[in-house]
N, C-alpha and C. Protein backbone atom coordinates (compact mmCIF):
# COMPACT_ATOMS: atom_id res chain seq x y z
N UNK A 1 384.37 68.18 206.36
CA UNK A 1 385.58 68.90 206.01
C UNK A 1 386.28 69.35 207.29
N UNK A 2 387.59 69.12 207.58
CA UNK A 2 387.84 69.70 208.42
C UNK A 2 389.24 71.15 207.83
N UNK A 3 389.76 71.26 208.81
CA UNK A 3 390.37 72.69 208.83
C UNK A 3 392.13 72.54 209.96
N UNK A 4 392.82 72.86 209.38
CA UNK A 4 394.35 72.79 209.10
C UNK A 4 394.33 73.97 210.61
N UNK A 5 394.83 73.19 212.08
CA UNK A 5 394.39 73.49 213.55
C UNK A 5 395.88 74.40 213.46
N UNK A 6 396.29 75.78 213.09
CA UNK A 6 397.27 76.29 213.42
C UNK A 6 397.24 77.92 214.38
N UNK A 7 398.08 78.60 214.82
CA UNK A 7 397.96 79.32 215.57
C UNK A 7 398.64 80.53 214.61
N UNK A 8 398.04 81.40 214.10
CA UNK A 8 398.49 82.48 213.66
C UNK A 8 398.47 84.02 214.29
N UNK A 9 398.88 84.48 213.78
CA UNK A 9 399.03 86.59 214.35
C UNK A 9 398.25 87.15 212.95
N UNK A 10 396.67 87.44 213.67
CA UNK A 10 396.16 88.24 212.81
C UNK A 10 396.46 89.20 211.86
N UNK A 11 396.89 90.49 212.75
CA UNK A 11 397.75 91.53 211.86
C UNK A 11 398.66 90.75 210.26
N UNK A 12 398.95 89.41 210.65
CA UNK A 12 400.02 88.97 209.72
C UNK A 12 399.42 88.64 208.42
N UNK A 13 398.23 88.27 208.38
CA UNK A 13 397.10 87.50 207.82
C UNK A 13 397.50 87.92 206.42
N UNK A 14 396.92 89.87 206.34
CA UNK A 14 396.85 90.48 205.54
C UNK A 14 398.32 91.49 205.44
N UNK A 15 398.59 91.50 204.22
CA UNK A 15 399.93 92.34 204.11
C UNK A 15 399.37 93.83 203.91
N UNK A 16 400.05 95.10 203.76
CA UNK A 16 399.89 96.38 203.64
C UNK A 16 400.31 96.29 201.88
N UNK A 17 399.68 96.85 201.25
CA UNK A 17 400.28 97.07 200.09
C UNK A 17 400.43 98.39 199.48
N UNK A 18 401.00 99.45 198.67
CA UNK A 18 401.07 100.54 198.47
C UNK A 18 400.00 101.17 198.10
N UNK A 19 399.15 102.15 198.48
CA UNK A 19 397.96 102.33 197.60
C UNK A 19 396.73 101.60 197.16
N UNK A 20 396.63 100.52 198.18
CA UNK A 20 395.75 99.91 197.87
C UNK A 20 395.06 99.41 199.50
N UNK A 21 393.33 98.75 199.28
CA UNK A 21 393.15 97.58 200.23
C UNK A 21 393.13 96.42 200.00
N UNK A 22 393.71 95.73 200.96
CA UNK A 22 394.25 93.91 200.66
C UNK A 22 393.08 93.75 201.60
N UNK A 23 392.62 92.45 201.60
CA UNK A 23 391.68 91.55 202.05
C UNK A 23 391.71 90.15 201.92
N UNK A 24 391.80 89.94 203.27
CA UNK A 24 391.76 88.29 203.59
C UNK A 24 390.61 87.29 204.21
N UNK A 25 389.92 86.58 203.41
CA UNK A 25 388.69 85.96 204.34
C UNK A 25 388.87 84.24 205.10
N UNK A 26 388.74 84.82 206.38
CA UNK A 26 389.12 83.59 207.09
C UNK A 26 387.98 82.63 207.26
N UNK A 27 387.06 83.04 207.44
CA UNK A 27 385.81 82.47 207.58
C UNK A 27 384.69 82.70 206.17
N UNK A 28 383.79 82.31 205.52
CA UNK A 28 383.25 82.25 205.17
C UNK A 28 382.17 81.04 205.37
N UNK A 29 380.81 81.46 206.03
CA UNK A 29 379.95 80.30 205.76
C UNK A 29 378.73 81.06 205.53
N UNK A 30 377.38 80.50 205.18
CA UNK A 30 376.14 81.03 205.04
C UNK A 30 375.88 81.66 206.55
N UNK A 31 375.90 81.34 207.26
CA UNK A 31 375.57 81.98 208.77
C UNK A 31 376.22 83.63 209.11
N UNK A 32 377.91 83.72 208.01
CA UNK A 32 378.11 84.66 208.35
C UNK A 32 379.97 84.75 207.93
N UNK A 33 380.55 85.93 207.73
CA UNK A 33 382.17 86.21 207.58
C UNK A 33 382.98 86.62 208.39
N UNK A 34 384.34 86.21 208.50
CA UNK A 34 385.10 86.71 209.31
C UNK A 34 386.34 86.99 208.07
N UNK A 35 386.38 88.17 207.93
CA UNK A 35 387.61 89.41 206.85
C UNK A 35 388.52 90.07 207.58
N UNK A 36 389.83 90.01 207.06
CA UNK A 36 391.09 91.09 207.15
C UNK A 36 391.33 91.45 206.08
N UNK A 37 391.66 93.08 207.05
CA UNK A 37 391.68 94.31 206.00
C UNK A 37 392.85 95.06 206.31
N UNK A 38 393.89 95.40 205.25
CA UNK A 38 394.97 95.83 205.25
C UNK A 38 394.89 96.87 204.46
N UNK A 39 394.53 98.47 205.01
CA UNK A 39 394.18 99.73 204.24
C UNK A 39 395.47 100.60 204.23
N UNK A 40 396.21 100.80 203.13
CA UNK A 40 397.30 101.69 203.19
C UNK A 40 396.41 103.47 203.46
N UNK A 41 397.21 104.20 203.98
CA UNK A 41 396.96 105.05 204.27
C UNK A 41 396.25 106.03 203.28
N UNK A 42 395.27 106.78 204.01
CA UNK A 42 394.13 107.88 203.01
C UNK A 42 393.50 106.38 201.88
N UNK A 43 393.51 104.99 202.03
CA UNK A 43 392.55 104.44 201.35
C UNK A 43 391.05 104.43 202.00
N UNK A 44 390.43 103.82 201.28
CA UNK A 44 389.20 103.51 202.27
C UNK A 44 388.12 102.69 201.18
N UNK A 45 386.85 102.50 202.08
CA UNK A 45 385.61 101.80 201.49
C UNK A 45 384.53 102.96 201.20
N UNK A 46 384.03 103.15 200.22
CA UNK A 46 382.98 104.73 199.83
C UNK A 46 381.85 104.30 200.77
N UNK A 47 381.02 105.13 200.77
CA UNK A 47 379.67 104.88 201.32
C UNK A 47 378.42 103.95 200.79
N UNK A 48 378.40 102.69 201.75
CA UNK A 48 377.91 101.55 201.22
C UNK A 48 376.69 101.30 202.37
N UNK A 49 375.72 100.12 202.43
CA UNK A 49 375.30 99.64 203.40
C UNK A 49 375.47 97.84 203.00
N UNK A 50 374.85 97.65 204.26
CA UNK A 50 374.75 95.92 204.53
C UNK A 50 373.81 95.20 205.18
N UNK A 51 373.37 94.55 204.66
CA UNK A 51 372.10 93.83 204.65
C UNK A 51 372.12 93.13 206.55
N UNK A 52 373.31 93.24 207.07
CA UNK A 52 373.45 92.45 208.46
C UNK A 52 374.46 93.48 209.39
N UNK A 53 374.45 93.37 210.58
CA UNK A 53 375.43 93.86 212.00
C UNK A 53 376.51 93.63 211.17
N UNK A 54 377.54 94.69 211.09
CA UNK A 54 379.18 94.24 211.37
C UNK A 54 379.84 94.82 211.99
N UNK A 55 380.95 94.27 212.70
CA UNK A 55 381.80 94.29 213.67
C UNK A 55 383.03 94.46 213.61
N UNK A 56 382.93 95.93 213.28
CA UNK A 56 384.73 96.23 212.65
C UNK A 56 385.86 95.87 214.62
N UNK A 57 386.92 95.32 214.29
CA UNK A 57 387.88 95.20 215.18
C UNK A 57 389.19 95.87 214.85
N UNK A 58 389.93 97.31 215.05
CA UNK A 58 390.80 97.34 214.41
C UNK A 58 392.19 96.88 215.18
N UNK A 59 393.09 95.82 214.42
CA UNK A 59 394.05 95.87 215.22
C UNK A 59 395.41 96.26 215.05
N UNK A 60 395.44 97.42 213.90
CA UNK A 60 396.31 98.56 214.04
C UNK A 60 396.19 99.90 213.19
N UNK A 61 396.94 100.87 213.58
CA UNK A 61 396.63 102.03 212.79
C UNK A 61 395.87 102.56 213.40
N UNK A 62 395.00 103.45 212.57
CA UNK A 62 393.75 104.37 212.76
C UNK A 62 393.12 104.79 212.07
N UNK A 63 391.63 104.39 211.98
CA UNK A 63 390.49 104.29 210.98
C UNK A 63 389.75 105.75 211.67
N UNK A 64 388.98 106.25 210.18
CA UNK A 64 388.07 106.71 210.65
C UNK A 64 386.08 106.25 210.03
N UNK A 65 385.91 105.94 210.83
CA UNK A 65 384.07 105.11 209.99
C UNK A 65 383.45 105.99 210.33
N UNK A 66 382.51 106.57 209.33
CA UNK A 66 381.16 107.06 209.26
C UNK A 66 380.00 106.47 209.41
N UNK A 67 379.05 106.39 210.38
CA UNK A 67 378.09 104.98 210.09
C UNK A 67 376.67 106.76 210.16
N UNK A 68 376.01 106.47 209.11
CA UNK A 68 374.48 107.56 208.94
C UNK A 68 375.21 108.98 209.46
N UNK A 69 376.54 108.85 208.57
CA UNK A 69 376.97 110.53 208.53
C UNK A 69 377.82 110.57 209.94
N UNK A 70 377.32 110.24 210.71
CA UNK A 70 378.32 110.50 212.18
C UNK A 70 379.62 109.65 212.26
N UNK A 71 381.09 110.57 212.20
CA UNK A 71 382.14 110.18 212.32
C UNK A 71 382.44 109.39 213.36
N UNK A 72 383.86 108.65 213.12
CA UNK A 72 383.84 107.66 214.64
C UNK A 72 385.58 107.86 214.33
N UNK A 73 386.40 108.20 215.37
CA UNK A 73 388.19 108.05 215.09
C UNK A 73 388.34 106.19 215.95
N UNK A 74 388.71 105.39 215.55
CA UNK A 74 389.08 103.96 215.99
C UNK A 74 390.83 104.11 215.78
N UNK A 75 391.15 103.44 217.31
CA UNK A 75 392.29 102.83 216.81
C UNK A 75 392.63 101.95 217.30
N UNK A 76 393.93 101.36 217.47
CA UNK A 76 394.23 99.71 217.77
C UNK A 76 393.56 99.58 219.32
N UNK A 77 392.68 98.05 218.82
CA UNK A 77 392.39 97.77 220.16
C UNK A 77 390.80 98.39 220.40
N UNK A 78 390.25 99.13 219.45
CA UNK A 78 388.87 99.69 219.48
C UNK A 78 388.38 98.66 218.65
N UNK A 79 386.80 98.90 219.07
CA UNK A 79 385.67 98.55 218.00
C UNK A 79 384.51 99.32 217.90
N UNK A 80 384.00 98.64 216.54
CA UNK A 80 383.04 99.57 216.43
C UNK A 80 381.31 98.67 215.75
N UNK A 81 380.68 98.74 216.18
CA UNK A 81 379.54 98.00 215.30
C UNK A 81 378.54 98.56 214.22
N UNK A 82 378.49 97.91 212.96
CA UNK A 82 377.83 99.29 211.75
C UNK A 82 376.15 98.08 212.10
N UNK A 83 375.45 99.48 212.44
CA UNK A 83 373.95 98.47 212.14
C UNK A 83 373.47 98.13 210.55
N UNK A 84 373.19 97.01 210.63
CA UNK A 84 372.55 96.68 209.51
C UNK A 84 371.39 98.13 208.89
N UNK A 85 371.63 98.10 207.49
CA UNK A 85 370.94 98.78 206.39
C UNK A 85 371.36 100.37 207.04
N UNK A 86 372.41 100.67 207.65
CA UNK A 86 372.71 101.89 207.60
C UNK A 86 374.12 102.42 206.82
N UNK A 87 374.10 103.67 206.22
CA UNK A 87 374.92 103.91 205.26
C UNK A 87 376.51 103.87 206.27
N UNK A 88 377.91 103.48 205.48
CA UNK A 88 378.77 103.96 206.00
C UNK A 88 379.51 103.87 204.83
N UNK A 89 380.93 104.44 205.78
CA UNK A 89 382.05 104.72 205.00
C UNK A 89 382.85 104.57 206.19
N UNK A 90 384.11 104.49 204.78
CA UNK A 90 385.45 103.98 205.89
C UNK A 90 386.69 104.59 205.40
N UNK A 91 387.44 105.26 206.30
CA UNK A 91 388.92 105.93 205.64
C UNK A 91 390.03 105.67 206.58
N UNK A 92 391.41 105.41 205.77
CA UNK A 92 392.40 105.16 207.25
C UNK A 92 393.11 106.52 206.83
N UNK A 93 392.96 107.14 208.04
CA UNK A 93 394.30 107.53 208.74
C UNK A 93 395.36 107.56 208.75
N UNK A 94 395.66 106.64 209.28
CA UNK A 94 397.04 105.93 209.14
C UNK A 94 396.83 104.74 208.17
N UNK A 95 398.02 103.96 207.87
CA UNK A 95 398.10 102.45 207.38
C UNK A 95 397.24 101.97 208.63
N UNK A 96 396.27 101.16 208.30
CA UNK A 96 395.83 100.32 209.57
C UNK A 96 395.04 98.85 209.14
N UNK A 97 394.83 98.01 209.79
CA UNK A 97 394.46 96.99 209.56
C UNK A 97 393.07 96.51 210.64
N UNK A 98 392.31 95.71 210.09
CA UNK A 98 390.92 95.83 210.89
C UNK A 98 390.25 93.91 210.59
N UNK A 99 389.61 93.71 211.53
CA UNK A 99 388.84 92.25 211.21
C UNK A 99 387.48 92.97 211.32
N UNK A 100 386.50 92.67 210.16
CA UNK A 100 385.48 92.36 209.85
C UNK A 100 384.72 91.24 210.39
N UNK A 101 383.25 91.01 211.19
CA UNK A 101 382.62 90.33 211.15
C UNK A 101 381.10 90.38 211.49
N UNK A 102 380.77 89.81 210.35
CA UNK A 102 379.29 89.72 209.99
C UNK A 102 378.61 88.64 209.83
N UNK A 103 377.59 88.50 211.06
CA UNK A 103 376.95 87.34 211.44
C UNK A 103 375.13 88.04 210.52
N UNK A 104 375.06 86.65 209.82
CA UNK A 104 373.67 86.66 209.39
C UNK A 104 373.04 86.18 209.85
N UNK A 105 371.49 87.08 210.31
CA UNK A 105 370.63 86.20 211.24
C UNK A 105 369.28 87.43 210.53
């Protein structure tokens, strides 16, 4: 299989929508995901865990992640890494947008 060789603007991927989170998956394989996340403001993800490392990238706005209770403020141009099987949560701030990626190993 191959794959359609174009040059895009991340941020663009995923749109902002009112009150809600949009999500876009660019990657998907068994090895692991690559997700965009378009969080309108005061949305967020509740307190979850994950079986693998992920690798929040945000590239706009301003998030705030909880990873085992301890707050983290991110904003464009930060990252942050959630260890596997530890609790988090996620709230924006602002409207902000973020790439996800989680390699399974």
């Amino acid at each position: 299989m191959t794959h359609e060789m174009t040059v895009k603007k991340l941020a663009e991927i995923a749109a902002y929508q009112e009150g809600s989170v949009v999500s876009s998956t660019i990657i998907n394989k068994l090895t692991g995901t690559v997700t965009l996340f378009a969080f309108d403001k005061d949305q967020g993800l509740s307190e979850h865990t994950a079986a693998y490392d992920a690798l929040v990238q945000v590239l706009e706005g301003e998030a705030e992640i909880t990873v085992s209770g301890k707050p983290f403020q991110l904003g464009q141009g930060e990252m942050l890494i959630m260890p596997a099987n530890e609790p988090h949560a996620l709230r924006a701030v602002t409207r902000f947008k973020m790439m996800l990626t989680m390699i399974k190993s």
